[in-house]
C-alpha atoms as a PDB file:
ATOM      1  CA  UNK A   1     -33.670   5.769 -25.750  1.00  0.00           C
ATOM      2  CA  UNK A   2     -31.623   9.370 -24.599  1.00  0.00           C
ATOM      3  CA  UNK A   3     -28.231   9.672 -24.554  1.00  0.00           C
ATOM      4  CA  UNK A   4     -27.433   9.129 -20.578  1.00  0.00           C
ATOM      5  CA  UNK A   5     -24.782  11.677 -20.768  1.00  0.00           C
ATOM      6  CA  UNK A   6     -27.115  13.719 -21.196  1.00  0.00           C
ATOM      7  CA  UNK A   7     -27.634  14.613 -17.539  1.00  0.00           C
ATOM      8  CA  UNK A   8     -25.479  16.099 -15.320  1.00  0.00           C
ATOM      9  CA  UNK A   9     -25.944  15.590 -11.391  1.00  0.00           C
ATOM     10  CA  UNK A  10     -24.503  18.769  -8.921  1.00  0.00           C
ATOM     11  CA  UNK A  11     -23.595  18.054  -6.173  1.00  0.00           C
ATOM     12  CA  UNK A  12     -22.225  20.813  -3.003  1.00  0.00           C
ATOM     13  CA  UNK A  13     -19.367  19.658  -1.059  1.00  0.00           C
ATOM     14  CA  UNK A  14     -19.308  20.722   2.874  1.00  0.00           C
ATOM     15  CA  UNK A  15     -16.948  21.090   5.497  1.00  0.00           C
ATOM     16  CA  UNK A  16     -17.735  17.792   6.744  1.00  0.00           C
ATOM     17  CA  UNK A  17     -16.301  15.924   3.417  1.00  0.00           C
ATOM     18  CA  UNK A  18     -12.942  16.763   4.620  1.00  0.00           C
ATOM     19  CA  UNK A  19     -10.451  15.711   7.700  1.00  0.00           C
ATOM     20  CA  UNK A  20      -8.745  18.113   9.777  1.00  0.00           C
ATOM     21  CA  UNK A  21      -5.641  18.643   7.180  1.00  0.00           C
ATOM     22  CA  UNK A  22      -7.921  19.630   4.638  1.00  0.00           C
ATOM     23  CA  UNK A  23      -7.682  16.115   2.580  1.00  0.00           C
ATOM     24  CA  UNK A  24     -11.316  14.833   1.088  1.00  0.00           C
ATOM     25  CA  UNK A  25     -12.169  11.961   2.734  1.00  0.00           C
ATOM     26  CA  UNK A  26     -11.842   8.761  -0.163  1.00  0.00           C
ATOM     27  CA  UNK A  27     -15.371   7.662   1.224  1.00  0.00           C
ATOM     28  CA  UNK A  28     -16.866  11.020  -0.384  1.00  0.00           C
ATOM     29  CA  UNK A  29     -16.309   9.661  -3.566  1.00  0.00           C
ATOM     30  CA  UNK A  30     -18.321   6.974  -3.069  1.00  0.00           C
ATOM     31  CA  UNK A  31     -20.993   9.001  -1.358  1.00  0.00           C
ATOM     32  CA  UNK A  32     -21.339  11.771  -4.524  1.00  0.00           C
ATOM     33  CA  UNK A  33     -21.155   8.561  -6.949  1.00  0.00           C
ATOM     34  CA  UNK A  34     -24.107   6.925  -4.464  1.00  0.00           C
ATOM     35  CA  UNK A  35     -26.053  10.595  -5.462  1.00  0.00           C
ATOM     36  CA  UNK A  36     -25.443  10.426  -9.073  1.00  0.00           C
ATOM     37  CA  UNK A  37     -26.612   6.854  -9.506  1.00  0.00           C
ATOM     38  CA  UNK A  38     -29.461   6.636  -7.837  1.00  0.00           C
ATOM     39  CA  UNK A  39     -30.748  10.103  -8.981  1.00  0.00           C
ATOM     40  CA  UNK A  40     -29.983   8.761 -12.581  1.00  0.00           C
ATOM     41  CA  UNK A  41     -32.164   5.633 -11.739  1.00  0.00           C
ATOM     42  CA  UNK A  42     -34.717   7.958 -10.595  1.00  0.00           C
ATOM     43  CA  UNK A  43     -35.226   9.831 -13.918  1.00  0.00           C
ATOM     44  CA  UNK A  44     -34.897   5.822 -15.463  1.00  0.00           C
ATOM     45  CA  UNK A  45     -37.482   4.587 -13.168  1.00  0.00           C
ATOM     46  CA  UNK A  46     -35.338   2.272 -11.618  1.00  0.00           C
ATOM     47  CA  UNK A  47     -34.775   3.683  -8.399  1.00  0.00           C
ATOM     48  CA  UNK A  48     -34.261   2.020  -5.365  1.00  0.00           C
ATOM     49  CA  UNK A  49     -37.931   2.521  -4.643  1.00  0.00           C
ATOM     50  CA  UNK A  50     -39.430   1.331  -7.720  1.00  0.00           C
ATOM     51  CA  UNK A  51     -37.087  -1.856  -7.565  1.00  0.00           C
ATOM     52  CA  UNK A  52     -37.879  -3.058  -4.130  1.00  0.00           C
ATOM     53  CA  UNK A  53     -41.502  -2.857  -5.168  1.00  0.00           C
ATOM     54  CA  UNK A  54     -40.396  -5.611  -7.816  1.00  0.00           C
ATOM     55  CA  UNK A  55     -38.974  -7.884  -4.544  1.00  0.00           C
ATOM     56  CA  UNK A  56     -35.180  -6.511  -6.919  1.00  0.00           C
ATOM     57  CA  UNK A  57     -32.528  -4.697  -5.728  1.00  0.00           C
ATOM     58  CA  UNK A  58     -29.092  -3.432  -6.896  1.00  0.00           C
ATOM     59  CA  UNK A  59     -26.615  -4.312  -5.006  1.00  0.00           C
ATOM     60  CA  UNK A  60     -22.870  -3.199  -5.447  1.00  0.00           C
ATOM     61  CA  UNK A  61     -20.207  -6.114  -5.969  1.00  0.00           C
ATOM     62  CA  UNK A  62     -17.438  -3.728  -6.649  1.00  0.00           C
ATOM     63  CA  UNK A  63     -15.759  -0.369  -7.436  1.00  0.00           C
ATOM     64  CA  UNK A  64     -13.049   1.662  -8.499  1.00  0.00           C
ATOM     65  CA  UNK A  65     -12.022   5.374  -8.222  1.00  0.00           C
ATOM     66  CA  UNK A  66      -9.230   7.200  -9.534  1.00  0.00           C
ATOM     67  CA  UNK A  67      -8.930  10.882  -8.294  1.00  0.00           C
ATOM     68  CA  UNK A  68      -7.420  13.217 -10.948  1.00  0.00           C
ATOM     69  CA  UNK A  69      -7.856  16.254  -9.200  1.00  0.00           C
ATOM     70  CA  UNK A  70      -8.927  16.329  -5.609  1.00  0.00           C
ATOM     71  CA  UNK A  71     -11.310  19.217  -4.503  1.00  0.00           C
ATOM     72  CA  UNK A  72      -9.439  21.505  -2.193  1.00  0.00           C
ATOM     73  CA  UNK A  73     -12.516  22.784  -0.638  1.00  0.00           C
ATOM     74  CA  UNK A  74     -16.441  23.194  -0.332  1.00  0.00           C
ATOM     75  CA  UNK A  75     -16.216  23.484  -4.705  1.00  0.00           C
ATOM     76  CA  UNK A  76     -19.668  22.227  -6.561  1.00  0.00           C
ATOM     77  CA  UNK A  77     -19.097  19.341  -8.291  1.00  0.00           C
ATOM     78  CA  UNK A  78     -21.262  18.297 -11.564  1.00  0.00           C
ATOM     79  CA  UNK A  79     -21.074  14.036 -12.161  1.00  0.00           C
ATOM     80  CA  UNK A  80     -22.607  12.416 -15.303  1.00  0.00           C
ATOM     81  CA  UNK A  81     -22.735   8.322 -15.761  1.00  0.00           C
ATOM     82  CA  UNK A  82     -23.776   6.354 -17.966  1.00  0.00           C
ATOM     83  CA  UNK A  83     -24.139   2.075 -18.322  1.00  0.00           C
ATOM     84  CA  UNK A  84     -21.078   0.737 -20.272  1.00  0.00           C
ATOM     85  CA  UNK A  85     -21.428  -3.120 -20.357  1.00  0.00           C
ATOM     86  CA  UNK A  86     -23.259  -5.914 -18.537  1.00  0.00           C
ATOM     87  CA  UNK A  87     -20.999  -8.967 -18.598  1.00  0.00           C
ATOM     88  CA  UNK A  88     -22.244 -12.361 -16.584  1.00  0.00           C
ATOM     89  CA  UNK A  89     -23.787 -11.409 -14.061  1.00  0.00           C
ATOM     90  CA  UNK A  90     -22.116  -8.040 -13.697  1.00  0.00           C
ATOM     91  CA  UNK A  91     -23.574  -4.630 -14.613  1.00  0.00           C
ATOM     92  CA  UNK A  92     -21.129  -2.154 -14.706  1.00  0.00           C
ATOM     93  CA  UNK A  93     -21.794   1.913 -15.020  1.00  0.00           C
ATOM     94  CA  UNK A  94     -19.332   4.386 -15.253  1.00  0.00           C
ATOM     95  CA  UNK A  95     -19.192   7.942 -13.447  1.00  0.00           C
ATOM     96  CA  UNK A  96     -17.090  10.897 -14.027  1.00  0.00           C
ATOM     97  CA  UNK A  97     -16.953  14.109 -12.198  1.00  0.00           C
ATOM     98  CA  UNK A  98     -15.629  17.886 -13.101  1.00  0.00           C
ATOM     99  CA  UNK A  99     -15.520  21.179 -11.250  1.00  0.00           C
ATOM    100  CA  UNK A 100     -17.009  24.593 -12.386  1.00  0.00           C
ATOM    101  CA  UNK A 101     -13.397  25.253 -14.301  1.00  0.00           C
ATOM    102  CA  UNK A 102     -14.191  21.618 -16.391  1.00  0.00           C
ATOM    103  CA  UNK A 103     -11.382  19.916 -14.986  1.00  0.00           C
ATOM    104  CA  UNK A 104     -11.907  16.049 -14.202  1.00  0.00           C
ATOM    105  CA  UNK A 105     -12.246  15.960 -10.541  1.00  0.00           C
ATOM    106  CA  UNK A 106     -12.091  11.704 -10.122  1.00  0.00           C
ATOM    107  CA  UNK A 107     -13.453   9.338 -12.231  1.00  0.00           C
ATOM    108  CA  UNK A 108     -15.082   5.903 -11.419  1.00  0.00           C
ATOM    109  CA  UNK A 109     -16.435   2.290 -12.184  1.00  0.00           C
ATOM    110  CA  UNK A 110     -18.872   0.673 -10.047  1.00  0.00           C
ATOM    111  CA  UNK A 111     -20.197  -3.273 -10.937  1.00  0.00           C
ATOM    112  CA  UNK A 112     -23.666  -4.341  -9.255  1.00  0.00           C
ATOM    113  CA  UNK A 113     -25.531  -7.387  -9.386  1.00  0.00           C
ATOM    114  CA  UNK A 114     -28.942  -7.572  -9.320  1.00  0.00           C
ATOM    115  CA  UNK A 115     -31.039  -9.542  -6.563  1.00  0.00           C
ATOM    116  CA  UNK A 116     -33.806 -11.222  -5.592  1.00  0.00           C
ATOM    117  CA  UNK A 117     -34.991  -9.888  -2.045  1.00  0.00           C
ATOM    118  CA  UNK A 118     -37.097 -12.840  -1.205  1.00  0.00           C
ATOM    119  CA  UNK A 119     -34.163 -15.205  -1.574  1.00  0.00           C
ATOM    120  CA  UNK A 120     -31.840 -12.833  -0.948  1.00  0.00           C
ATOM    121  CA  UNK A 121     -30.091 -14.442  -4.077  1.00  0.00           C
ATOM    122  CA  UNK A 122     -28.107 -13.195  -6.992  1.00  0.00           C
ATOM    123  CA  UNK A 123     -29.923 -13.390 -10.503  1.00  0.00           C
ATOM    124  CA  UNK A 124     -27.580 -14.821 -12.897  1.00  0.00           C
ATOM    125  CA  UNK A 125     -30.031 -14.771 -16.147  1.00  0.00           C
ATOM    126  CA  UNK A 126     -32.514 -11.092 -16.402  1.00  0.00           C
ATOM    127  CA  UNK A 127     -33.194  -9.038 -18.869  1.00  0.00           C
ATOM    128  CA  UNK A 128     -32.290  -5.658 -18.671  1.00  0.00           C
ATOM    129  CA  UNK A 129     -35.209  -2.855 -18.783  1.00  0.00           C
ATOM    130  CA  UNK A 130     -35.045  -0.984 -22.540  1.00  0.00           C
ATOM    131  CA  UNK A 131     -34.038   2.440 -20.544  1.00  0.00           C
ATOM    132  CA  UNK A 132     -31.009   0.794 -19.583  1.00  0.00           C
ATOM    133  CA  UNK A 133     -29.548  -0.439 -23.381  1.00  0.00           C
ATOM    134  CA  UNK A 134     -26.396  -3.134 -23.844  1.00  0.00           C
ATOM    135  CA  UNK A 135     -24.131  -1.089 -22.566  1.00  0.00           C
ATOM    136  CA  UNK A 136     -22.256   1.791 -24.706  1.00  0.00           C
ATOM    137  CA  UNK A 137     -18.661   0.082 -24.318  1.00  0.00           C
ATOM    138  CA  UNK A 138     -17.104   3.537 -23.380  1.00  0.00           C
ATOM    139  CA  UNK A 139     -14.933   2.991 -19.628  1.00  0.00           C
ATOM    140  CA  UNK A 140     -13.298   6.010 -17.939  1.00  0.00           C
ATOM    141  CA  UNK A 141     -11.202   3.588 -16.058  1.00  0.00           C
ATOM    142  CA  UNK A 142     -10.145   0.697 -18.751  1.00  0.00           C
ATOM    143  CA  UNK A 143      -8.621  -1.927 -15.729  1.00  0.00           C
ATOM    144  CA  UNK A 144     -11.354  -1.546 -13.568  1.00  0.00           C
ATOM    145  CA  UNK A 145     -12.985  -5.198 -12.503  1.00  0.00           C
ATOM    146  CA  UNK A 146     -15.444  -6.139  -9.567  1.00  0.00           C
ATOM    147  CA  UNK A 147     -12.668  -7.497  -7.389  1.00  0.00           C
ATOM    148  CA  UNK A 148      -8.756  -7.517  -6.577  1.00  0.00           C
ATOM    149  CA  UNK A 149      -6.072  -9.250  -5.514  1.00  0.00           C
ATOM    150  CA  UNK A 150      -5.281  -8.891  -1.866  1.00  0.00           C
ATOM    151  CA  UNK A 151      -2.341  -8.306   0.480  1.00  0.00           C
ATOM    152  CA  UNK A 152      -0.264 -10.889   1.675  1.00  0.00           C
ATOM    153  CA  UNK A 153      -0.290 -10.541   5.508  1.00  0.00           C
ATOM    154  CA  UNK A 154      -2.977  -8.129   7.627  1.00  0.00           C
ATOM    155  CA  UNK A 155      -2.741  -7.293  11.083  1.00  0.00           C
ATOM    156  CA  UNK A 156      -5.987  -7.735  13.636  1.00  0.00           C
ATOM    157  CA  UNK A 157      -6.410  -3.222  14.140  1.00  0.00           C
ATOM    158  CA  UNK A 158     -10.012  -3.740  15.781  1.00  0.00           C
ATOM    159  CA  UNK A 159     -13.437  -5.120  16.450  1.00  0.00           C
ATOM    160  CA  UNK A 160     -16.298  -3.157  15.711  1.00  0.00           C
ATOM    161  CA  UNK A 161     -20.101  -3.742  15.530  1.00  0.00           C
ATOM    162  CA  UNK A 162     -22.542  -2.798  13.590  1.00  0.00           C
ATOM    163  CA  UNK A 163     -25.054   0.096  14.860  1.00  0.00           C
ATOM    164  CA  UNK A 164     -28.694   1.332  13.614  1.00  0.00           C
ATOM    165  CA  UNK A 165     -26.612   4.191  11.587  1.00  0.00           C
ATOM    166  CA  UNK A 166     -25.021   2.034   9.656  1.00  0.00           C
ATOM    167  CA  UNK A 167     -28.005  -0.074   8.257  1.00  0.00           C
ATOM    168  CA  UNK A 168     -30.079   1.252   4.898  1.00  0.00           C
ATOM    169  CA  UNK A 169     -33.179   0.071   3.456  1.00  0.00           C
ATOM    170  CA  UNK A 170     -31.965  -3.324   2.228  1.00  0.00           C
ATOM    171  CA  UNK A 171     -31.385  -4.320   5.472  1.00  0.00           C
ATOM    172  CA  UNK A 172     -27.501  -4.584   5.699  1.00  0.00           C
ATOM    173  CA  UNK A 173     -24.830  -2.088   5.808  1.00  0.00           C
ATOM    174  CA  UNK A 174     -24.952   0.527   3.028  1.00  0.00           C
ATOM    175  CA  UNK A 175     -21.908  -0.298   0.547  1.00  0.00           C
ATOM    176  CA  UNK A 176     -20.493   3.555   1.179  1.00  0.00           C
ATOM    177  CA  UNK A 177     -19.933   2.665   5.193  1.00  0.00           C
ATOM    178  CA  UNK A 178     -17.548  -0.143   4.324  1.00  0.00           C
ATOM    179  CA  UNK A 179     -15.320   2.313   3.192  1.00  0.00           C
ATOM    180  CA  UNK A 180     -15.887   4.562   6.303  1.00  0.00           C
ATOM    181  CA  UNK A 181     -14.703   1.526   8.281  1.00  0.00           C
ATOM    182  CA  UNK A 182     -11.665   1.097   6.387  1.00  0.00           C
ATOM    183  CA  UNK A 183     -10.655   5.046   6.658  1.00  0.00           C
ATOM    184  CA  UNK A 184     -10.865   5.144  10.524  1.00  0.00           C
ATOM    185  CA  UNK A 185      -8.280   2.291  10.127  1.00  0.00           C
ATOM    186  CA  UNK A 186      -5.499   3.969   8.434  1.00  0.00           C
ATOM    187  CA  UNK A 187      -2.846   5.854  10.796  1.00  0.00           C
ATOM    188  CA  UNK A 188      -2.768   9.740  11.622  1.00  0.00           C
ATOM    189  CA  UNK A 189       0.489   9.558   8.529  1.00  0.00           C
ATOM    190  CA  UNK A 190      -1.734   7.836   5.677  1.00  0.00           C
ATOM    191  CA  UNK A 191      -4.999  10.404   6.379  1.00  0.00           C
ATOM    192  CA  UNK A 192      -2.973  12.895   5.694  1.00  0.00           C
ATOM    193  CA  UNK A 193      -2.182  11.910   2.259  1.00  0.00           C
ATOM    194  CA  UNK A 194      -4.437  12.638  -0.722  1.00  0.00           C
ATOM    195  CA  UNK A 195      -6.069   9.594  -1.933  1.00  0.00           C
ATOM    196  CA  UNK A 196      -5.414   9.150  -5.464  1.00  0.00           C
ATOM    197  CA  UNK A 197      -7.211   5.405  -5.975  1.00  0.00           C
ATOM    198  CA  UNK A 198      -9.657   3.612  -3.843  1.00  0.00           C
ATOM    199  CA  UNK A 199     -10.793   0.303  -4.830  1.00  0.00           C
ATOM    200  CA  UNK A 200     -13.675  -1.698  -3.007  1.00  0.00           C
ATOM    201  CA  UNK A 201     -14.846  -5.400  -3.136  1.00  0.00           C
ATOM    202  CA  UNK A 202     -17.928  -6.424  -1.614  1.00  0.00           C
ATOM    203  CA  UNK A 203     -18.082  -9.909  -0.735  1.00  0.00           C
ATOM    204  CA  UNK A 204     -20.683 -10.624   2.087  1.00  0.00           C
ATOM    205  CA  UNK A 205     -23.653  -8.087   3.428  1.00  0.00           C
ATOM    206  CA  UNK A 206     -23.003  -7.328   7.249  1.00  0.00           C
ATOM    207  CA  UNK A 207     -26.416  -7.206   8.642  1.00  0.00           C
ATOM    208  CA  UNK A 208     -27.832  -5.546  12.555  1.00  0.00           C
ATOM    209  CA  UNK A 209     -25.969  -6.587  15.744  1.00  0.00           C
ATOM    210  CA  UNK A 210     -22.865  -8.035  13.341  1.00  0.00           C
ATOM    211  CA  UNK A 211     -19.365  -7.700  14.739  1.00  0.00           C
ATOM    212  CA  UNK A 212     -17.307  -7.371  12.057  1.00  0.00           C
ATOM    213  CA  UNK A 213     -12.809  -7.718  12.727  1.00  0.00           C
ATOM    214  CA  UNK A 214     -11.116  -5.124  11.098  1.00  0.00           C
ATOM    215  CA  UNK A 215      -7.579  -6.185   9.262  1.00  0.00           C
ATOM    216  CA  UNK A 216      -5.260  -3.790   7.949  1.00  0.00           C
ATOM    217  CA  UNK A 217      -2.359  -5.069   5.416  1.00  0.00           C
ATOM    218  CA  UNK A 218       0.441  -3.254   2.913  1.00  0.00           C
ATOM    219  CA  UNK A 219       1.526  -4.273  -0.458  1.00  0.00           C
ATOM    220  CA  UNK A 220       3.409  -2.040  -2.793  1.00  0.00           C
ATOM    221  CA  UNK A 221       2.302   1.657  -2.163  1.00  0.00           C
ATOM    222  CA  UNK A 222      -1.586   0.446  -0.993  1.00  0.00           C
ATOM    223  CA  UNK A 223      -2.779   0.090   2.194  1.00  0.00           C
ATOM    224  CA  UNK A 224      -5.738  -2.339   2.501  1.00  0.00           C
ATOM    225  CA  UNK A 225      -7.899  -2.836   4.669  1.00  0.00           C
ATOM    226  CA  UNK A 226     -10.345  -6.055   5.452  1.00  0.00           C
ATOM    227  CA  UNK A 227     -13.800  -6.829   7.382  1.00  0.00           C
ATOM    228  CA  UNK A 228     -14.069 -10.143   8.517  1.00  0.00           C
ATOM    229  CA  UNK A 229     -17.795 -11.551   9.490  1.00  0.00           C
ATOM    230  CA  UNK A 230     -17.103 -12.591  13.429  1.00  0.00           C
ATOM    231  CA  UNK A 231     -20.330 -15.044  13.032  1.00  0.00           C
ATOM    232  CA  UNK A 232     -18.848 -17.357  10.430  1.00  0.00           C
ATOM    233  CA  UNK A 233     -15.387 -16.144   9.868  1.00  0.00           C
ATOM    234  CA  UNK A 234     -16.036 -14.870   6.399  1.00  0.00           C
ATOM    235  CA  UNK A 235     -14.697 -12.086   4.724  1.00  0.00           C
ATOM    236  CA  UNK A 236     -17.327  -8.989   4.345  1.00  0.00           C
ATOM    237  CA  UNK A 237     -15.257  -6.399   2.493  1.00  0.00           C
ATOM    238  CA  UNK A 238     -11.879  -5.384   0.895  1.00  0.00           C
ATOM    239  CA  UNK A 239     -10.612  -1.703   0.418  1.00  0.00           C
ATOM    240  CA  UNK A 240      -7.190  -0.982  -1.089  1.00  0.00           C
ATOM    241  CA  UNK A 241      -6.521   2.982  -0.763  1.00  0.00           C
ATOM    242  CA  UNK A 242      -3.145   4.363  -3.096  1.00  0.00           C
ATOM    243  CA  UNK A 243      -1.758   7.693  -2.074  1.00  0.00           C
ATOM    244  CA  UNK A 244      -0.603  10.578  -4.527  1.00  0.00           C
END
């Protein structure tokens, strides 16, 4: 089996990654780690294609991003990741990116689960394809799990419903809009601010024509932000954004 860090993924950032002050927007991260992973599955032959032939699917459960040195501008990025450890049902895979100087530009962990698309049911007990290994053990971000705690109070900020943009081939809402909903939450005063950690915990799939209550909370220095399922009252998603 090759060394997965053996690849490198490039990746061109464009005008559109940033907001009007000139700060990345903290759902870019997700989006280039998105790229990496699912070119990566491609070279594996376990892309999202290939899977859903095979009625299996990835689907993200959680992640965490820690931004070391935020891009400034339209810079080239380069991202490598690699599968660390599979624990319950949990796979995890780590990602790190640098610029063209070599300097770590944000690093990340991201835990999936795999499922069954007929049942649309988590499989507790599979056997991982050779290509993918046990797991090297080697985390860029050592506290990184699949979930978090949460805030102690939210406030109601909006309603919003899902539209055809925000669907993907599962089905459901792709996991890197989640985190689009949570930025247009936070204030004109917080987008300002360099991101320096996002975390994300996906807890229900929002599917078409789902209204979805957006909750916005504080504890410590994070702001989080909530989705709440309007059909059954159950949560959806949790962000938690920290600010350098």
């Amino acid at each position: 089996m090759e060394n997965e860090r053996n690849f490198e993924y490039h990746i061109q950032l464009v005008g559109n990654d940033f907001n009007e002050d000139g700060v990345i927007k903290p759902y870019v991260y997700q989006n280039m780690i998105q790229y990496a992973a699912e070119c990566h599955l491609k070279k594996l032959r376990l892309d999202t294609d290939v899977m859903a032939a095979r009625q299996l699917a990835w689907v993200l459960a959680g992640m965490t991003i820690e931004a070391e040195h935020p891009p400034a501008g339209c810079v080239r990025v380069a991202g490598q990741t690699w599968h660390s450890e599979t624990k319950g049902p949990y796979f995890r895979r780590e990602f790190i990116f640098f610029d063209d100087a070599g300097q770590v530009v944000f690093r990340g962990a991201s835990f999936s689960v795999l499922i069954d698309l007929c049942k649309r049911s988590v499989l507790r007990k599979f056997t991982l394809p050779a290509a993918l290994g046990n797991g090297n053990g080697e985390f860029v971000i050592a506290q990184a799990k699949p979930n978090f705690r949460e805030a102690e109070a939210y406030d109601f900020r909006e309603r919003r419903k899902v539209r055809n943009s925000d669907m993907d081939l599962l089905g459901h809402v792709n996991n890197t809009r989640y985190c689009e909903f949570a930025y247009d939450a936070l204030s004109r005063e917080e987008k300002s601010r360099a991101v320096k950690g996002v975390a994300v915990n996906f807890a229900g799939e929002l599917q078409s024509d789902e209204t979805v209550g957006i909750y916005k909370g504080i504890r410590g220095d994070a702001v989080y932000i909530k989705g709440v399922r309007e059909s059954d009252g159950k949560k959806s998603f949790d962000v938690a954004f920290t600010f350098a």
